[in-house]
Protein backbone atom coordinates (compact mmCIF):
# COMPACT_ATOMS: atom_id res chain seq x y z
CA UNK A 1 13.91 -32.74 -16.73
CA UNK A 2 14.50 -29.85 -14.35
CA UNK A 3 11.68 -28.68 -12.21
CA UNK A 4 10.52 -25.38 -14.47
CA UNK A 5 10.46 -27.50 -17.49
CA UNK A 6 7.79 -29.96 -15.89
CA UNK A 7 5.68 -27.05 -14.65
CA UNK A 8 5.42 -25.43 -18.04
CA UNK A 9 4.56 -28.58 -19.27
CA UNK A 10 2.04 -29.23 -16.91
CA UNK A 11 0.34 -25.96 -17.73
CA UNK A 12 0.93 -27.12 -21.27
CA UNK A 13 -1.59 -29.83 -20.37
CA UNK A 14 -3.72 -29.14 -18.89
CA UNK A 15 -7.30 -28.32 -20.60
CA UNK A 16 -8.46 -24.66 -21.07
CA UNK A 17 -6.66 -21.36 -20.28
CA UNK A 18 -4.42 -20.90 -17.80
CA UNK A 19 -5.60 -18.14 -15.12
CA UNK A 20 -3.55 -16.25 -13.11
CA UNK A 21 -4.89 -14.40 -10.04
CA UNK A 22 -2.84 -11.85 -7.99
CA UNK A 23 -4.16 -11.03 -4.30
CA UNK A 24 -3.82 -6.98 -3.38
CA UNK A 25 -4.38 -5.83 0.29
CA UNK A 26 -5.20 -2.61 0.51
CA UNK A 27 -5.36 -0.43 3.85
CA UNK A 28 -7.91 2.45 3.99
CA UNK A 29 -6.68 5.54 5.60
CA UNK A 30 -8.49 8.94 6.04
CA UNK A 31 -7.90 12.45 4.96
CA UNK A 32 -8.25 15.23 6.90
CA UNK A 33 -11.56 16.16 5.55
CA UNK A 34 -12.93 12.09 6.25
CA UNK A 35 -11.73 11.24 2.41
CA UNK A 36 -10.82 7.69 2.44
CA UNK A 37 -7.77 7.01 0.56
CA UNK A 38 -6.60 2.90 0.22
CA UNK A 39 -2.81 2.08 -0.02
CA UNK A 40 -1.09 -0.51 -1.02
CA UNK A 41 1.26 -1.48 2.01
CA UNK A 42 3.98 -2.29 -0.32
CA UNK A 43 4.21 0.27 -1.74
CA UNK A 44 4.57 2.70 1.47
CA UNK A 45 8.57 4.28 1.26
CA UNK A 46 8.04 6.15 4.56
CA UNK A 47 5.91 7.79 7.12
CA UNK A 48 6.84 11.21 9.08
CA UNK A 49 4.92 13.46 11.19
CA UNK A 50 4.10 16.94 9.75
CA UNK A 51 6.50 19.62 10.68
CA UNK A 52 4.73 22.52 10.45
CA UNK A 53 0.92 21.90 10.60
CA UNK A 54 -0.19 25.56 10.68
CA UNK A 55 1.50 27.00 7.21
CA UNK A 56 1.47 23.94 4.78
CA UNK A 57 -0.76 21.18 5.64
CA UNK A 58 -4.92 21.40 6.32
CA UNK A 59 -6.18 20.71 10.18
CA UNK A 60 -5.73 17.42 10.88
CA UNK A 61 -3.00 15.96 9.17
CA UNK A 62 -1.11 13.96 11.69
CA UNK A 63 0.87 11.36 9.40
CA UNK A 64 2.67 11.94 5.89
CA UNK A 65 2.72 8.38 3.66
CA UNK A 66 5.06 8.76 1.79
CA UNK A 67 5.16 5.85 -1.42
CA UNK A 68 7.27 4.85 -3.59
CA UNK A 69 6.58 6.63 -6.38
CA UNK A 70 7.42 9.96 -4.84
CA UNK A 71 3.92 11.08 -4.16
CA UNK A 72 2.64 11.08 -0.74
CA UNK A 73 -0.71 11.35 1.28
CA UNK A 74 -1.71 13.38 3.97
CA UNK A 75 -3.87 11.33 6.61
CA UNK A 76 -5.61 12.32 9.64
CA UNK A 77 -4.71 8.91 11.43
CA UNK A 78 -1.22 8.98 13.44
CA UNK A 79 2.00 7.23 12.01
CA UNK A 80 1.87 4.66 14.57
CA UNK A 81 -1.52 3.89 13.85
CA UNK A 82 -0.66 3.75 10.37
CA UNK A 83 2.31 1.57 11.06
CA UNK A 84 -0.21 -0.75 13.32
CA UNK A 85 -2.30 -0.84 9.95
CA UNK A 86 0.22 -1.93 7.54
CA UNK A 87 2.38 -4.07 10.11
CA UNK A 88 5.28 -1.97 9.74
CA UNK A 89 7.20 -1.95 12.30
């Protein structure tokens, strides 16, 4: 019997439903206007500084997040607070 095979049948076994539980950790960040916004670390593709402040992005932006998805958040904290947050390195 190979290893998988006993665990299904283990869970087979045993009385009642089987429940899975997933853990998330999330990581609160800020906005520029004191919205908090939580991230999922995981999902964080990249982190840059703003490059121009004055034309595009409110006062107060220091860090762009980046995720995977495409979409990204403007925070007030700095990237390498953010990375200190997350435990990126």
């Amino acid at each position: 019997m190979k290893h998988w095979q006993a665990l299904v049948l283990g869970f087979a076994s045993m009385p009642g439903p089987v429940i899975a539980s997933i853990a998330l950790a999330l990581v609160r960040l800020h906005g520029p206007n004191g919205r908090e916004i939580d991230v999922n670390p995981m999902e964080i593709a990249s982190l840059r500084a703003p490059l121009d402040i004055k034309s595009h992005w409110a006062e107060g932006v220091n860090c762009i997040v980046v995720m995977s998805s495409g979409r990204f958040n403007a925070v007030s904290e700095t990237c390498d607070e953010v990375r200190e947050l997350v435990g990126k390195p």
